[in-house]
N, C-alpha and C. Protein backbone atom coordinates (compact mmCIF):
# COMPACT_ATOMS: atom_id res chain seq x y z
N UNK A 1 -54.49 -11.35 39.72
CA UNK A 1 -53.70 -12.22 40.55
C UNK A 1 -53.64 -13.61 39.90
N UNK A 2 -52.28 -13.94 39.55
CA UNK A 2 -52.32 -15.15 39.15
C UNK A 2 -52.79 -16.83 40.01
N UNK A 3 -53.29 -17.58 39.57
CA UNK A 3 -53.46 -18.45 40.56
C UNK A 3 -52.18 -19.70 40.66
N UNK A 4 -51.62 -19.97 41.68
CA UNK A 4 -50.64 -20.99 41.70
C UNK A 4 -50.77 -22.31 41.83
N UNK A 5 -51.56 -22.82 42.52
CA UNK A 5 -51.48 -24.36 42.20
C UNK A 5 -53.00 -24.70 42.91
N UNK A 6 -53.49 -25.68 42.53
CA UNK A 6 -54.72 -26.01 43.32
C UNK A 6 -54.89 -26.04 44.83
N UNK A 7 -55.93 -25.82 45.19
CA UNK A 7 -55.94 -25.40 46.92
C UNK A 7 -55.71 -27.25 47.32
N UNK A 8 -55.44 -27.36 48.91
CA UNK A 8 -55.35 -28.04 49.25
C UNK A 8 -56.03 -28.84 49.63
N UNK A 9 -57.31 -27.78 50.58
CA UNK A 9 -58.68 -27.72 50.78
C UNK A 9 -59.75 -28.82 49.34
N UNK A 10 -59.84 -27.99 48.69
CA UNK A 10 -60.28 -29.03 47.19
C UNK A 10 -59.35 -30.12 46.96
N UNK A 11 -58.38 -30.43 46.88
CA UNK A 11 -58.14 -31.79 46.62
C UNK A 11 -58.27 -32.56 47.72
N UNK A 12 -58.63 -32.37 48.85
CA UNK A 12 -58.67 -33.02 50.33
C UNK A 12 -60.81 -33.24 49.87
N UNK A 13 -61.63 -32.54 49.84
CA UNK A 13 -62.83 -32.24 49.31
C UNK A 13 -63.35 -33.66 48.23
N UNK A 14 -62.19 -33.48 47.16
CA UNK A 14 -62.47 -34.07 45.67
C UNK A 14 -62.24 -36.17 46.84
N UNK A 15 -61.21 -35.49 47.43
CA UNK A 15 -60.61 -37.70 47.75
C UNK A 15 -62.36 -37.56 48.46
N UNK A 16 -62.24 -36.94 49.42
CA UNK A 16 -63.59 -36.77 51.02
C UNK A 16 -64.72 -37.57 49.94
N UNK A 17 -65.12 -37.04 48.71
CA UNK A 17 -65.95 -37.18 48.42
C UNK A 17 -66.44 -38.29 47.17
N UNK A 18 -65.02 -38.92 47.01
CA UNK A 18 -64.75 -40.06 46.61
C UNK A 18 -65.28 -41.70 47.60
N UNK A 19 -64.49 -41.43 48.56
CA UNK A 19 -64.30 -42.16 49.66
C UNK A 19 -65.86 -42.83 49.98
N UNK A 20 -66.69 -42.18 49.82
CA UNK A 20 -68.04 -42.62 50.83
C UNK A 20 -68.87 -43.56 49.57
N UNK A 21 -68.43 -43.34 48.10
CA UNK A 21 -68.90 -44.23 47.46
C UNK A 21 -68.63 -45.52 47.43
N UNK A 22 -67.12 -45.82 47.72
CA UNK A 22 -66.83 -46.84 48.32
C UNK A 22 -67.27 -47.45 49.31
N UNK A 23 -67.50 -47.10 50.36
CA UNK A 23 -68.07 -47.28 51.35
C UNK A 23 -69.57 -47.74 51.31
N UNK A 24 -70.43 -46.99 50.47
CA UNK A 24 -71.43 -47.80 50.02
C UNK A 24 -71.69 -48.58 49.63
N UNK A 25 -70.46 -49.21 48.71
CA UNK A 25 -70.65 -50.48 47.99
C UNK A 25 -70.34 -51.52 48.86
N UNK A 26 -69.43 -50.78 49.66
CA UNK A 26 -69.07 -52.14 51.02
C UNK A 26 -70.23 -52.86 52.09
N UNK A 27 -70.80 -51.20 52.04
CA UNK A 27 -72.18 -51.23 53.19
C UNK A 27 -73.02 -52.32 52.49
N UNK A 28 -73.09 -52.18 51.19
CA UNK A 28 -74.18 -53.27 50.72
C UNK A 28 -73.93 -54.49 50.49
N UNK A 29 -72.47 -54.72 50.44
CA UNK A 29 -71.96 -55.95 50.85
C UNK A 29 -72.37 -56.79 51.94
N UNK A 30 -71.84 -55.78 52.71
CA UNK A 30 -71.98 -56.17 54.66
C UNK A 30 -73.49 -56.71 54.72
N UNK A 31 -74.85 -55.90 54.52
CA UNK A 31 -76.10 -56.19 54.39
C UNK A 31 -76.58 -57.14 53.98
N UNK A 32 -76.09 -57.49 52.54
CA UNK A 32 -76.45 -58.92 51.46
C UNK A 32 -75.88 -60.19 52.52
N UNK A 33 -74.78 -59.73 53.30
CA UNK A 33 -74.79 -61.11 53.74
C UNK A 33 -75.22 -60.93 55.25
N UNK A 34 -74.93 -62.37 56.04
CA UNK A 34 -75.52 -62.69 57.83
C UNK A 34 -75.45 -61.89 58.35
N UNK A 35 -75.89 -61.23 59.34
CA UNK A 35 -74.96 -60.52 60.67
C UNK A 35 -74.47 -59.17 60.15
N UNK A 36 -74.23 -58.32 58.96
CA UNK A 36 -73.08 -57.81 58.97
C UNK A 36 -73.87 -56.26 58.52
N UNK A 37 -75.65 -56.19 59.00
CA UNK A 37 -76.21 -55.12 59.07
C UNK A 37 -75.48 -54.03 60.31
N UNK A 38 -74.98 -54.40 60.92
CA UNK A 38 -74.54 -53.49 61.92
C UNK A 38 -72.92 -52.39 61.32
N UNK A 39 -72.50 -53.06 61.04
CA UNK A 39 -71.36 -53.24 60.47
C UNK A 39 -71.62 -52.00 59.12
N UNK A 40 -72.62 -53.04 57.99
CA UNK A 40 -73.09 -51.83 57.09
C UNK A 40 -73.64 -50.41 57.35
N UNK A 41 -74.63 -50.48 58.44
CA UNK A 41 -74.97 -49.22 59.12
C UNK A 41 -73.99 -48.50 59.38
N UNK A 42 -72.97 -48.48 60.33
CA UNK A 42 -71.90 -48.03 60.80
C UNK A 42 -71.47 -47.30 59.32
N UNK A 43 -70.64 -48.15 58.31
CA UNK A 43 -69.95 -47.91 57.20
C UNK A 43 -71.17 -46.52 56.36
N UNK A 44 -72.04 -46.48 56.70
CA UNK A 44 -73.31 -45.94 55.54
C UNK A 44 -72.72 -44.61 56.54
N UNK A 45 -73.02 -44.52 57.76
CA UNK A 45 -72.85 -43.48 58.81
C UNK A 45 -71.76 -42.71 58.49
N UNK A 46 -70.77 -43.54 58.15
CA UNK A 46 -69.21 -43.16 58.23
C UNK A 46 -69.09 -42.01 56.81
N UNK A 47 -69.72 -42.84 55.48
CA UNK A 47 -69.86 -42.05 54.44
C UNK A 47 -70.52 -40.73 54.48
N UNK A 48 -71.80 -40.60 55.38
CA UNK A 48 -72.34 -39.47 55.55
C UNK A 48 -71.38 -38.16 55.89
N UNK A 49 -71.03 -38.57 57.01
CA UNK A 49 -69.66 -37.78 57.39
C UNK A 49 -68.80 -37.31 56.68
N UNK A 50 -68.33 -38.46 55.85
CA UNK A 50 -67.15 -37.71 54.97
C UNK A 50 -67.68 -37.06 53.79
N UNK A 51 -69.09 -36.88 53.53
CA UNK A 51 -69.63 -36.09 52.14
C UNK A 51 -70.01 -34.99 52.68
N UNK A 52 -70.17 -34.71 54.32
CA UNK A 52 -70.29 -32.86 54.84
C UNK A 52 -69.36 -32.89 54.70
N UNK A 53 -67.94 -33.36 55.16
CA UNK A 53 -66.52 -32.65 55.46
C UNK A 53 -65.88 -32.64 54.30
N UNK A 54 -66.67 -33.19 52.88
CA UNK A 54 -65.97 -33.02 51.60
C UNK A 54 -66.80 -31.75 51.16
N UNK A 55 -68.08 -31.50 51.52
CA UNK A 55 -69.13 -30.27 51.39
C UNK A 55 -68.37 -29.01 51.86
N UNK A 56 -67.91 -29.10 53.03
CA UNK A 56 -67.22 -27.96 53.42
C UNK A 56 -65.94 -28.01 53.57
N UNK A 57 -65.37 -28.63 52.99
CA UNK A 57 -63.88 -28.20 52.38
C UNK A 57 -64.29 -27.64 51.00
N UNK A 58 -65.06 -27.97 50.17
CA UNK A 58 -65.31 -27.81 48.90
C UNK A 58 -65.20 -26.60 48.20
N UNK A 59 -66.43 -25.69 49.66
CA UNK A 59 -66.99 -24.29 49.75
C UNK A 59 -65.62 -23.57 50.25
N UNK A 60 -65.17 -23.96 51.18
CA UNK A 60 -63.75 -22.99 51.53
C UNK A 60 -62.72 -23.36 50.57
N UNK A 61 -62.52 -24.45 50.09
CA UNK A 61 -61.94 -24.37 48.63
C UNK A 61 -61.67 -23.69 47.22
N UNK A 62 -63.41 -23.24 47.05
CA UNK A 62 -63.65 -22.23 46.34
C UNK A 62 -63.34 -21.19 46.77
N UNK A 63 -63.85 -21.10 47.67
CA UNK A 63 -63.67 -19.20 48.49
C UNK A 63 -62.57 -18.73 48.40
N UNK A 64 -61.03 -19.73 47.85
CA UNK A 64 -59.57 -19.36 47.78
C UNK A 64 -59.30 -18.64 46.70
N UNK A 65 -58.89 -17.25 47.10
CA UNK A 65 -58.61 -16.55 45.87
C UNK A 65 -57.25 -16.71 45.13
N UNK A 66 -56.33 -17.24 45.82
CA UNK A 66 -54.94 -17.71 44.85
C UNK A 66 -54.80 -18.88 44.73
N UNK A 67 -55.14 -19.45 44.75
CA UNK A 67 -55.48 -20.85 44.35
C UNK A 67 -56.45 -21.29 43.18
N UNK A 68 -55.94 -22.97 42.58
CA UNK A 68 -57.35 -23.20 41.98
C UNK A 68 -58.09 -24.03 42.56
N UNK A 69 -59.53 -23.77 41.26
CA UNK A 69 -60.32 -24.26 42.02
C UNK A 69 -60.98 -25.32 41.54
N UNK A 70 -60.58 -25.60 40.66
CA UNK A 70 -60.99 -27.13 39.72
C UNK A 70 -61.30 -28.38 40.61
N UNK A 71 -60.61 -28.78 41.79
CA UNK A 71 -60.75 -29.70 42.39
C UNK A 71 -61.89 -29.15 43.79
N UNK A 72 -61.75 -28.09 44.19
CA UNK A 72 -62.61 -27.74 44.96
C UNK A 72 -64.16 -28.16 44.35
N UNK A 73 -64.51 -27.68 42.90
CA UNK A 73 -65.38 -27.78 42.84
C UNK A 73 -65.77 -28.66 42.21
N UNK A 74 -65.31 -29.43 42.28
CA UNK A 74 -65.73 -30.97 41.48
C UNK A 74 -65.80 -32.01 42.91
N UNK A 75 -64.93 -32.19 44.36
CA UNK A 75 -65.83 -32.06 44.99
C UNK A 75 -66.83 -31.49 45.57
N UNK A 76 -66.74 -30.49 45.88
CA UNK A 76 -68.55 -30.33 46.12
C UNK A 76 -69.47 -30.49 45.77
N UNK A 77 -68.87 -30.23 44.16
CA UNK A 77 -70.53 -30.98 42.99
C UNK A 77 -70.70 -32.50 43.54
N UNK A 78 -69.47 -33.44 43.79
CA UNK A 78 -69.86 -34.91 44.01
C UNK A 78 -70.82 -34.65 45.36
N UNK A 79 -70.08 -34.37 46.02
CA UNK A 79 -70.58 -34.04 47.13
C UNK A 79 -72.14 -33.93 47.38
N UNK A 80 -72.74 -32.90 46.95
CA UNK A 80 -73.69 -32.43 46.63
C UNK A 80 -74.69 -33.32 46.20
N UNK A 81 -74.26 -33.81 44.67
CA UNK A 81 -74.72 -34.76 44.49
C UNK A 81 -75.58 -35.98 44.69
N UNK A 82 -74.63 -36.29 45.68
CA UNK A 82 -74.34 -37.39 46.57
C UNK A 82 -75.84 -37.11 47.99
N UNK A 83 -74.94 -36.34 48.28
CA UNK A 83 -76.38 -35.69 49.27
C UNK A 83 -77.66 -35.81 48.25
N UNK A 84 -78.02 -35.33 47.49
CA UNK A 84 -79.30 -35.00 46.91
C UNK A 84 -79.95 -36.39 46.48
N UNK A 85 -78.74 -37.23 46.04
CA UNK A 85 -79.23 -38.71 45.60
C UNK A 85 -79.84 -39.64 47.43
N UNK A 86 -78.87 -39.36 48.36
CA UNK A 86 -79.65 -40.00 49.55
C UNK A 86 -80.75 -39.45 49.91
N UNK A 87 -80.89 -37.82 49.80
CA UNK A 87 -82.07 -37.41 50.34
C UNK A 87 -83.53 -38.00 49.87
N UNK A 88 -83.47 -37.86 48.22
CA UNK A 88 -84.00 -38.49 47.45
C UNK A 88 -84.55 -39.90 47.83
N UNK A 89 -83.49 -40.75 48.02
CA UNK A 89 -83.62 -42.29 48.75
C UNK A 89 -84.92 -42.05 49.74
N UNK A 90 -84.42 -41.41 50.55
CA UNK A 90 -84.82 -41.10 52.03
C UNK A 90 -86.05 -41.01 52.21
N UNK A 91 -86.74 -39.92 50.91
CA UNK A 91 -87.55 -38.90 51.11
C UNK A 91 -88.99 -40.31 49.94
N UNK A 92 -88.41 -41.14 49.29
CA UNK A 92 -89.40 -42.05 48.71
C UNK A 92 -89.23 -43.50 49.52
């Protein structure tokens, strides 16, 4: 079966899991300065979120048999990643 164009799922996955790095850099913005720990929390929260919903688009991304899967799985690897580097944080 030939495959036709990249899934949708994975390129929705690959942005998902883009997105929250940004967001980190903002969060630590917000922190470094007055007041704006609440704000950063929130933003840190927000990233979490979008690195499961880039996690599991990633996996049903792959799972597409006519489709590709290049972008599926390059987010999830970020994804993944990403997770393993906070847990890491977390866990020292």
């Amino acid at each position: 079966m030939k495959r036709t164009s990249e899934s949708i799922t994975g390129i929705i996955s690959l942005v998902l899991s883009l997105i929250p790095i940004l967001l980190i850099l903002l969060s630590v913005v917000f922190v470094s300065g007055q007041g704006g720990w609440m704000l950063g929390l929130l933003l840190f929260m927000v990233g979490i979120i979008f690195e499961v919903a880039a996690l599991i688009l990633g996996v049903i991304g792959i799972l597409q048999k006519a489709k590709g899967r290049v972008t599926a799985f390059l987010g999830t690897a970020i994804s993944t990643a990403y997770s393993i580097c906070l847990l890491y944080l977390a866990l020292t």
